[in-house]
Protein backbone atom coordinates (compact mmCIF):
# COMPACT_ATOMS: atom_id res chain seq x y z
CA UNK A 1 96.70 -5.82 38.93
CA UNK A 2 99.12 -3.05 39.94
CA UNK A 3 98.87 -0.27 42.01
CA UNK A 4 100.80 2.91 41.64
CA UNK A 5 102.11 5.02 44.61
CA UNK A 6 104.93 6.66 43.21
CA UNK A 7 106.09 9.97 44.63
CA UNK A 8 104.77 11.41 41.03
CA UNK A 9 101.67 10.06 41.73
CA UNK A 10 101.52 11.50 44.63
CA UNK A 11 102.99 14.60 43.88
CA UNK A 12 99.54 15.23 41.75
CA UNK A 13 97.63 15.39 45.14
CA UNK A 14 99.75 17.82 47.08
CA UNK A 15 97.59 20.71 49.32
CA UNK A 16 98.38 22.97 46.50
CA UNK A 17 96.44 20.47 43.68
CA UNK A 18 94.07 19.31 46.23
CA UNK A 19 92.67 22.42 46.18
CA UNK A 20 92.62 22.64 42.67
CA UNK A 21 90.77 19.31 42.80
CA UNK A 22 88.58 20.61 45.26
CA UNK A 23 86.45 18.53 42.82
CA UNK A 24 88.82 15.53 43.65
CA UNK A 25 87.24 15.69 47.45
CA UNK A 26 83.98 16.24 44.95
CA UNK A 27 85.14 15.03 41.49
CA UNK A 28 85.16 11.59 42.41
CA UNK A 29 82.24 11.62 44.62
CA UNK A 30 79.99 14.12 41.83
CA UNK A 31 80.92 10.84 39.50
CA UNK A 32 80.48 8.23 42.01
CA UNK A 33 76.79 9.60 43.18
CA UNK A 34 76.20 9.39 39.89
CA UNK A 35 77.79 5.94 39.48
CA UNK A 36 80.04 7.39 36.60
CA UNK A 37 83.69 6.47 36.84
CA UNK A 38 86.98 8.62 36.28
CA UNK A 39 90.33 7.62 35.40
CA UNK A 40 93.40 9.38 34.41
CA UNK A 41 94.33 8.56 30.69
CA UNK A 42 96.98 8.27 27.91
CA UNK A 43 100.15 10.51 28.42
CA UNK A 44 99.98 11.26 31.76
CA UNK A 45 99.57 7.60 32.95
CA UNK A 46 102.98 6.72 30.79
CA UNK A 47 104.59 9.42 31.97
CA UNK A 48 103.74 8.74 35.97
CA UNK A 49 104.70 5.16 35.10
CA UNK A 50 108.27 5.82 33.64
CA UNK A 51 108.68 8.80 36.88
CA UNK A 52 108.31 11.63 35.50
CA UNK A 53 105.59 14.13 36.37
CA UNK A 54 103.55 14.86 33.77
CA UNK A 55 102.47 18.39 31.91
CA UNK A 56 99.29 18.03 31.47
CA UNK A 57 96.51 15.56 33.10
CA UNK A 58 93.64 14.12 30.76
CA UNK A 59 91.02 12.56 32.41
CA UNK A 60 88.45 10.17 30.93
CA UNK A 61 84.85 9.01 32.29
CA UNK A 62 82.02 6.59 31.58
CA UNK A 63 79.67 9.74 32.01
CA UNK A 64 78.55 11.47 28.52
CA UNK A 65 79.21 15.70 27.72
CA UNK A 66 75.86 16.40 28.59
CA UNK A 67 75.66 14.39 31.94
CA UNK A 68 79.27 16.05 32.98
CA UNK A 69 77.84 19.16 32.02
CA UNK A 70 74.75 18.69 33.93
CA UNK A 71 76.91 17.58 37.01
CA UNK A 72 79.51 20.57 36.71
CA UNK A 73 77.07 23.11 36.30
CA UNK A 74 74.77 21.83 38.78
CA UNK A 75 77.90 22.06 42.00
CA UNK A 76 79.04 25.26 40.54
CA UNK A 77 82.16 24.19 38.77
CA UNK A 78 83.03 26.34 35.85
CA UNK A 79 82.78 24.93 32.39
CA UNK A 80 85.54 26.60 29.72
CA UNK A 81 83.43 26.94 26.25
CA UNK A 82 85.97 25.03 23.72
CA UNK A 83 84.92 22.86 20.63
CA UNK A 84 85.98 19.85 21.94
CA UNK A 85 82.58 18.77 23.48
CA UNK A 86 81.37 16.84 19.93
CA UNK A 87 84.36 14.81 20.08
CA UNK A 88 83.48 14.05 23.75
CA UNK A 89 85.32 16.73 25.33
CA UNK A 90 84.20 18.85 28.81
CA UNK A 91 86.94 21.27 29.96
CA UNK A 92 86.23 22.10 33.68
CA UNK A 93 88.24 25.24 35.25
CA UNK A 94 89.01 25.27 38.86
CA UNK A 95 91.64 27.03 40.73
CA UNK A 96 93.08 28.31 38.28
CA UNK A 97 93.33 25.35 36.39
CA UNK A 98 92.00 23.44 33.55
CA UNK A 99 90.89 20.18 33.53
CA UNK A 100 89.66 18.13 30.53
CA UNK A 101 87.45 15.32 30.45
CA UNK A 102 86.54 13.06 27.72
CA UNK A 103 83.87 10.54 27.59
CA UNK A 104 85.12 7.16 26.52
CA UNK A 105 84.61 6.83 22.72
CA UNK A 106 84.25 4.19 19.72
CA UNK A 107 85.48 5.49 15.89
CA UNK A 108 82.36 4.79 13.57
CA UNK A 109 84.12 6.50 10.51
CA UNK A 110 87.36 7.52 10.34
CA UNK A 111 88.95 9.47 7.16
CA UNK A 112 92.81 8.72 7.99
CA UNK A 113 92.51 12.36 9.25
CA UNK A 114 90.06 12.55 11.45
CA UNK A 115 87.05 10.44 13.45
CA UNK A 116 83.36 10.25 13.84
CA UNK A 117 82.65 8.99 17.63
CA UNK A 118 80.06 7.64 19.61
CA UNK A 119 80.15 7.34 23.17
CA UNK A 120 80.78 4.26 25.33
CA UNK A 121 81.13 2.98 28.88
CA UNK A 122 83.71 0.34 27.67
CA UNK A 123 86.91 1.53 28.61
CA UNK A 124 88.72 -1.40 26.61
CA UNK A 125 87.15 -0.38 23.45
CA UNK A 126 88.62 3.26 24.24
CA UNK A 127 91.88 1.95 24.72
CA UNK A 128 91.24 -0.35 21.61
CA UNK A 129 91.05 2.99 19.46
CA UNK A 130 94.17 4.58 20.53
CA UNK A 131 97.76 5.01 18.76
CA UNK A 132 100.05 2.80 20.93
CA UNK A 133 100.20 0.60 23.83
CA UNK A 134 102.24 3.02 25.81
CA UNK A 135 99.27 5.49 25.51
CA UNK A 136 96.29 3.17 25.82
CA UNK A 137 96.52 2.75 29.75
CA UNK A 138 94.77 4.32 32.51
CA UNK A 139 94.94 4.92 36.16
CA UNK A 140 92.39 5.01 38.83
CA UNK A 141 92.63 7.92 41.20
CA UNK A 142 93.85 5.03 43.96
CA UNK A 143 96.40 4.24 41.70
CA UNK A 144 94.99 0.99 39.86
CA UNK A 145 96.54 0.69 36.70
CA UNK A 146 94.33 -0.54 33.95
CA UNK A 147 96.47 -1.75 31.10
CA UNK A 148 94.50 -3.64 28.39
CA UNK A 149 97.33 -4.05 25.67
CA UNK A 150 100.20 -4.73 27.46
CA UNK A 151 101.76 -0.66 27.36
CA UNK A 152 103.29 -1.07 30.93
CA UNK A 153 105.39 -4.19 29.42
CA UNK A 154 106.36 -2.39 26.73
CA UNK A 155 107.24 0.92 28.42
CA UNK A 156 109.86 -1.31 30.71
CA UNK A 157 110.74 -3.34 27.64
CA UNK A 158 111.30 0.19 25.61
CA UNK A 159 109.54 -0.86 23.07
CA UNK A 160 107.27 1.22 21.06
CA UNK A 161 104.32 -1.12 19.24
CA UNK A 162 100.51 0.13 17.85
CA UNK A 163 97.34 -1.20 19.58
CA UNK A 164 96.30 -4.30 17.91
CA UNK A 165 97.36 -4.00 14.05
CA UNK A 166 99.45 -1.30 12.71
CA UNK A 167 97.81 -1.04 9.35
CA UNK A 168 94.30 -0.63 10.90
CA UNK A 169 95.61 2.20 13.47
CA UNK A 170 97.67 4.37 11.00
CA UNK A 171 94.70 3.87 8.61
CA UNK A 172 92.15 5.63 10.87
CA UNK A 173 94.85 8.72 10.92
CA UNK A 174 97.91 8.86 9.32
CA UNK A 175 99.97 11.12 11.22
CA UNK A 176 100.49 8.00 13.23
CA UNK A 177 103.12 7.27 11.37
CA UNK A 178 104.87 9.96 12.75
CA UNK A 179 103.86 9.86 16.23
CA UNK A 180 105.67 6.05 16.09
CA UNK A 181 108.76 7.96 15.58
CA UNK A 182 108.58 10.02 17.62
CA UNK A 183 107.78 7.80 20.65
CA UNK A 184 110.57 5.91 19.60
CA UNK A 185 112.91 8.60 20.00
CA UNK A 186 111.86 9.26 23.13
CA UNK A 187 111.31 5.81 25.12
CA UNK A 188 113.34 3.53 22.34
CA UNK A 189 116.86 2.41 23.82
CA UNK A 190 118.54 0.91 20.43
CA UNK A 191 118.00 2.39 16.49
CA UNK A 192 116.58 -0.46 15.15
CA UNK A 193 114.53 -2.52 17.94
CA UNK A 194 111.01 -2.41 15.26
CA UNK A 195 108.45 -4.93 14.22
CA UNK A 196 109.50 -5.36 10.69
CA UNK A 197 105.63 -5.72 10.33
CA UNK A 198 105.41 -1.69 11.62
CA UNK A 199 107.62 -1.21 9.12
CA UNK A 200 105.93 -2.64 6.45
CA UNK A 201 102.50 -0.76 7.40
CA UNK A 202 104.03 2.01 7.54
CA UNK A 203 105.77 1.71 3.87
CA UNK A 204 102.09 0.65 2.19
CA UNK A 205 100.80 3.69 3.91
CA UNK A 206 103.11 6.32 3.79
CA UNK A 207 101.16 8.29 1.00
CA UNK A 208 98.36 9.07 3.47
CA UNK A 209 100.35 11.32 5.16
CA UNK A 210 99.83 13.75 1.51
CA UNK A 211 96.22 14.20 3.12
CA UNK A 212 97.66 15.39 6.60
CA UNK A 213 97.94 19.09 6.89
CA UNK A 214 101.42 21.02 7.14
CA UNK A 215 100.67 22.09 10.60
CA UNK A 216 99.85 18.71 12.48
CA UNK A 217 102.86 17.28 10.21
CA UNK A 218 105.54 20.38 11.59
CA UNK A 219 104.56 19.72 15.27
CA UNK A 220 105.54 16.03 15.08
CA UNK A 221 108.13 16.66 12.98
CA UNK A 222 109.71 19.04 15.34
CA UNK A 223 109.94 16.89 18.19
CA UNK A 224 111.25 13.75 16.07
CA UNK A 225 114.36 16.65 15.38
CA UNK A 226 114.77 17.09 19.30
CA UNK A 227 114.48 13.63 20.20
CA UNK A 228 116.98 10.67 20.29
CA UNK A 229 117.67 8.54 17.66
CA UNK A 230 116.81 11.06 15.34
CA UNK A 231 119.59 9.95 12.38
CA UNK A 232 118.18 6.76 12.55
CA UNK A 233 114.32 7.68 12.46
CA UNK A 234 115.16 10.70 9.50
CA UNK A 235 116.84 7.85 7.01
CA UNK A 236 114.10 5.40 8.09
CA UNK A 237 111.84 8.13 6.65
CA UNK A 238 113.67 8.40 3.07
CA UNK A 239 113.68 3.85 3.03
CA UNK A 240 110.18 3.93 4.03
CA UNK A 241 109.12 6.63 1.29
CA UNK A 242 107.49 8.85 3.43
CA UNK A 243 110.36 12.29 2.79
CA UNK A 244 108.76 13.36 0.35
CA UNK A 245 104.78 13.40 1.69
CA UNK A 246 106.01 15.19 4.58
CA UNK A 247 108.28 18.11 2.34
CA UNK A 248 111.12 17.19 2.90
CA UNK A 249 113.79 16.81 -0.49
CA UNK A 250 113.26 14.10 -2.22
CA UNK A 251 117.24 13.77 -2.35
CA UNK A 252 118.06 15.02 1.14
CA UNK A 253 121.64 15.24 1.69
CA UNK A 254 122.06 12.46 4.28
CA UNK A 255 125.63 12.21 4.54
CA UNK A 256 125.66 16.00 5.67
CA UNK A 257 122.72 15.55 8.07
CA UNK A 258 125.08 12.39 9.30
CA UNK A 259 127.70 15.06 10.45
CA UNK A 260 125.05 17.44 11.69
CA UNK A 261 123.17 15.59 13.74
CA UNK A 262 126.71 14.50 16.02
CA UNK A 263 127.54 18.25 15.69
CA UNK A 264 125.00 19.21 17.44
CA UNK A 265 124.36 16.32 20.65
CA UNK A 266 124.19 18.57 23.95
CA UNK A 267 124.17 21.90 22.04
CA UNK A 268 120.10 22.40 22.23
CA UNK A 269 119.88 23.15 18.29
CA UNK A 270 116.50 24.50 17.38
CA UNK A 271 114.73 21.72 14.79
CA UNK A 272 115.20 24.12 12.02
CA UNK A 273 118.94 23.67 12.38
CA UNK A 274 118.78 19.95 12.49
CA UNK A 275 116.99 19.44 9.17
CA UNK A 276 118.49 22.23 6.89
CA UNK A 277 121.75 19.92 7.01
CA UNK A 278 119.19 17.85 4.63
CA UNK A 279 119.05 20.97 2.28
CA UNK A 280 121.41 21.59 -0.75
CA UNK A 281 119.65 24.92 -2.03
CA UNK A 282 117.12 27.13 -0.88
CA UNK A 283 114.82 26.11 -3.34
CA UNK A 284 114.15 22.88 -0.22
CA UNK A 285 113.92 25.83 2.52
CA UNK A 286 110.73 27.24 0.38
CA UNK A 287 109.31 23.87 -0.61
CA UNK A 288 109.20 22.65 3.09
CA UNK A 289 107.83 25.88 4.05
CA UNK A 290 104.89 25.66 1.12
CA UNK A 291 104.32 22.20 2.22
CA UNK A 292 104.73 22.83 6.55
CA UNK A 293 103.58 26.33 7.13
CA UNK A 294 106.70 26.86 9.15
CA UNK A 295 106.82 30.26 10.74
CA UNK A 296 109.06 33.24 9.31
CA UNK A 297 111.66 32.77 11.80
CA UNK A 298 112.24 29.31 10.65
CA UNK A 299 111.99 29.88 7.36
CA UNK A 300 114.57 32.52 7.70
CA UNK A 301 116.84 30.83 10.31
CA UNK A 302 116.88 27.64 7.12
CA UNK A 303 117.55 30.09 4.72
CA UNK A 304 120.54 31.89 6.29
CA UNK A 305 121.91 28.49 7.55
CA UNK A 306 122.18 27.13 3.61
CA UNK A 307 123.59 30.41 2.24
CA UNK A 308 126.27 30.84 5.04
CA UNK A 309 126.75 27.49 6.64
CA UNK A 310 129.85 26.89 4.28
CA UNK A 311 131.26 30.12 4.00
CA UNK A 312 131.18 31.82 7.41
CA UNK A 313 133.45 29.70 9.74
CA UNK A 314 136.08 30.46 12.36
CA UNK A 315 139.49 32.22 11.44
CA UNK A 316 142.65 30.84 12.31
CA UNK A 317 144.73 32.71 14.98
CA UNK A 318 143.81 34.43 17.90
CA UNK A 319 140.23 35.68 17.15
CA UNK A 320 138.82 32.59 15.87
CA UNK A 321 135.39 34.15 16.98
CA UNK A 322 135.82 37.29 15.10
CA UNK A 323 134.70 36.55 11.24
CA UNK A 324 131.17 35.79 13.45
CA UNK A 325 131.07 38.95 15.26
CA UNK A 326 131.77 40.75 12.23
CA UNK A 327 128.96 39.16 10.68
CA UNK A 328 126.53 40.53 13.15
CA UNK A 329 127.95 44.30 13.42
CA UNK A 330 127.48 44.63 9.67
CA UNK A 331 123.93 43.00 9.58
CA UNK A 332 122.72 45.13 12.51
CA UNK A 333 119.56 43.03 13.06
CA UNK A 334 118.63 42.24 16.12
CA UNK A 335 118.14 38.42 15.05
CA UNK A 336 121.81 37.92 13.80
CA UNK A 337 123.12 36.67 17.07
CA UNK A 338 120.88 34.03 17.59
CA UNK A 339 120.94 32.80 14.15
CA UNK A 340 124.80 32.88 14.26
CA UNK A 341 124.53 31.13 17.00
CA UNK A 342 122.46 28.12 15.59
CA UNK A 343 125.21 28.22 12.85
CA UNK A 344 127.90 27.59 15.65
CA UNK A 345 125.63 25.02 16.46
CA UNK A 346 125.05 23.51 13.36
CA UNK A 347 129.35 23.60 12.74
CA UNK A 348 129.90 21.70 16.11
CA UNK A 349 131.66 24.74 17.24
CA UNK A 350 130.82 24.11 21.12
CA UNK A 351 133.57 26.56 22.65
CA UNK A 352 133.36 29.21 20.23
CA UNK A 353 129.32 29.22 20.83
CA UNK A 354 129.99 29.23 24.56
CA UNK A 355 132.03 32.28 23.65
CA UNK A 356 129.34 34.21 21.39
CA UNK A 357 126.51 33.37 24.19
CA UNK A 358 128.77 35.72 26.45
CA UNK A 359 129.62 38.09 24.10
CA UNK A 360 127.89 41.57 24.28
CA UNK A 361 127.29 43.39 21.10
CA UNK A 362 128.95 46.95 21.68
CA UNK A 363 127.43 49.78 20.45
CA UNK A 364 128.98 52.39 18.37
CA UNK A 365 130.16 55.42 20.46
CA UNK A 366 129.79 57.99 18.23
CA UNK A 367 126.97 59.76 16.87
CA UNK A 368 126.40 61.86 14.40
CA UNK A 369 125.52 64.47 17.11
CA UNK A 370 129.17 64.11 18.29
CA UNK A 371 130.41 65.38 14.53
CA UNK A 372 128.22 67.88 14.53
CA UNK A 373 129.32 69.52 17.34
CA UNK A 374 133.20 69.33 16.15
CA UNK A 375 132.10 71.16 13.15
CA UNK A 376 131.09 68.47 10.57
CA UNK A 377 127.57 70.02 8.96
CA UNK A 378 126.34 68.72 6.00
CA UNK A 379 124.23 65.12 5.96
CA UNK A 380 126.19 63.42 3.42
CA UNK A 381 129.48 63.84 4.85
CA UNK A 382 128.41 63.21 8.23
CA UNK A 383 127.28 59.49 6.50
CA UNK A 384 130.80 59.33 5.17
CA UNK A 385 132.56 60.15 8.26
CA UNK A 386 129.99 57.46 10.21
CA UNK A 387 130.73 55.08 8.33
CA UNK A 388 134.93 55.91 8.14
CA UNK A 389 135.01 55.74 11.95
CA UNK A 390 132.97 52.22 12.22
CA UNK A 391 135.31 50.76 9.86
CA UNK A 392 138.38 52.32 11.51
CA UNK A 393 135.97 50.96 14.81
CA UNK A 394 136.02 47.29 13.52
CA UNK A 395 139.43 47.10 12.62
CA UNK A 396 140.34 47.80 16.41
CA UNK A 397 138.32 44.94 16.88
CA UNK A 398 135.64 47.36 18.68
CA UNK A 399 138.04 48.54 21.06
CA UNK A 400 138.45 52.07 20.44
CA UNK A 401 136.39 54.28 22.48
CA UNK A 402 134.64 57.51 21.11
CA UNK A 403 138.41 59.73 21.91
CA UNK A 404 140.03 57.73 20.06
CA UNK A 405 137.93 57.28 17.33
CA UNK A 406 137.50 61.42 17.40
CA UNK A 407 140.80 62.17 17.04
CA UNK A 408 141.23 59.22 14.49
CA UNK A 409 138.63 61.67 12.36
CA UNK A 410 141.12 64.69 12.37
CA UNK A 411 143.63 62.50 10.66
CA UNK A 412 140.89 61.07 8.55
């Protein structure tokens, strides 16, 4: 048996959370009195094991929603109304702060999308029904580790492996499939350190992932793009068949997602960047988007990268930046910049991003209040003259201040 006492594990008692576990001088004795016991579960437990502190806490108990609920209401603890109670869920506020609490649970009928549960007091059958080993442990709030398929071994060992058999997990929902990749990318060391029997499960059941919804698909998705590894786990996804359940082309251009993806190490690309280099037309930007839901912003940010990716790139001399800034004075949207920016990005243009993420946009110094008042009257030519004076303006490469540019309209 191990104990934990890390400085992380600590760290989640400080006076600050004590208070905010004013339960934890109560939680642990409202669930003791009651002989009910509490552990910390699933993320948080691998992520105090591997050092880091963890976002959020999940906590699961031997005691049922309606004896938690009973307990809560009955010391004055606040209970948040959310729909998670028929899967087992109680979400208790204090401080400030929310805490959820799930009773320990056994899948009776699962649809590869979601589960039917009944409640249980056996805390290895809980772990029994989750993804992977590195998620199936728990701690006690002393720090007792309770570990009943090996995930502490396999966090230190890197390795990323399903509880029990990999068929039977993905099976009960199939967006475990991606969830193995993206673990990987995050605790993996090498590309291709998998169970060739993974593999395999995941190849016969790739097709379930047609039943997942576009949302739930787009979050994982997202986070495979921003992990590590992420060439590696993108082709494994065209071998093992699973592209095109998940919208992505069916033909993806890999050797241009090859370039990409070193283009863009330790520039912070958003994941829309990352996978348009798998696009060839915009046609793929609207059939990921039919298939994902992806937000407008995305959708647009994919589409501008395909039409200008090839086109708009650096000049040669002294204002290598310039065809860029160009770019974004004639758009005049207020969402150029950072889309050029992901371009830079997705070119491997480090410097010349550095460069654009300091640049200021100037503003135009004249107005067409400023040509009125030397005598200029009617609308159109007003429009004309505007227009004149911002080209005259962009040649100078936006140095010319509103004098010059003035008395550049007399000779004009």
């Amino acid at each position: 048996a191990m104990k934990l006492q890390s400085p992380q594990f600590q760290a989640l008692f400080t006076p600050g959370l004590r208070s905010c576990f004013m339960v934890f001088v109560s939680f642990p004795e409202l669930f003791e009195k009651k002989n009910y016991e509490l552990r910390i579960a699933g993320g948080a437990v691998r992520d105090l094991l591997s050092g880091m502190t963890p976002q959020d806490i999940d906590f699961a108990t031997t005691a049922t929603p309606a004896e938690m609920k009973e307990m809560f209401t009955s010391a004055g603890v606040r209970l948040i109304n959310n729909k998670g109670e028929k899967h087992g869920t109680i979400t208790a506020r204090l401080h400030e702060q929310n805490f959820e609490i799930t009773t320990l649970r056994i899948d009776v009928v699962t649809d590869g999308r979601h589960a039917e549960v009944e409640f249980t007091t056996d805390w290895e059958k809980d772990a029994e029904r989750r993804d992977l080993t590195v998620n199936s442990m728990f701690l006690g709030l002393d720090g007792m580790l309770y570990d009943f398929f090996n995930g502490y071994e396999d966090l230190k060992n890197k390795k990323i492996r399903f509880v029990g058999k990999a068929s039977e997990r993905i099976q009960e929902d199939y967006l475990r499939i991606l969830r193995y990749f993206r673990f990987y990318g995050r605790i993996a060391e090498k590309t291709g350190d998998h169970e060739p029997s993974t593999l395999q499960a995941i190849k016969e059941n790739a097709k379930g992932l047609a039943g997942i919804s576009g949302e739930r698909i787009w979050v994982e998705l997202k986070k495979i793009l921003l992990g590590n590894h992420v060439n590696h786990l993108v082709r494994l996804m065209y071998e093992l068949d699973i592209a095109q359940y998940i919208g992505l082309p069916p033909d993806g251009n890999l050797e241009e997602f090859d370039r990409v993806t070193k283009n863009i190490q330790n520039l912070c690309p958003k994941p829309m960047t990352v996978l348009t280099s798998l696009f060839k037309m915009k046609d793929d930007v609207t059939n990921l988007d039919l298939r994902l839901k992806i937000s407008k912003e995305e959708k647009n940010l994919g589409l501008f990268l395909v039409k200008h990716r090839q086109e708009l790139t650096k000049a040669m001399g002294p204002e290598p930046l310039r065809p860029y800034q160009d770019f974004i004075m004639d758009s005049r949207e207020a969402s150029t910049n950072s889309k050029i920016c992901e371009l830079l990005k997705y070119q491997g243009e480090e410097r010349l991003l550095r460069e654009m993420q300091e640049w200021t946009v100037p503003s135009f110094p004249v107005s067409g209040h400023d040509l009125r008042k030397m005598g200029v009257s009617s609308g159109k030519e007003i429009g004309t003259a505007l227009q004149q004076l911002r080209d005259e303006w962009k040649k100078s490469g936006y140095h010319m201040d509103k004098e010059e540019l003035l008395s550049c309209l007399k000779k004009l």
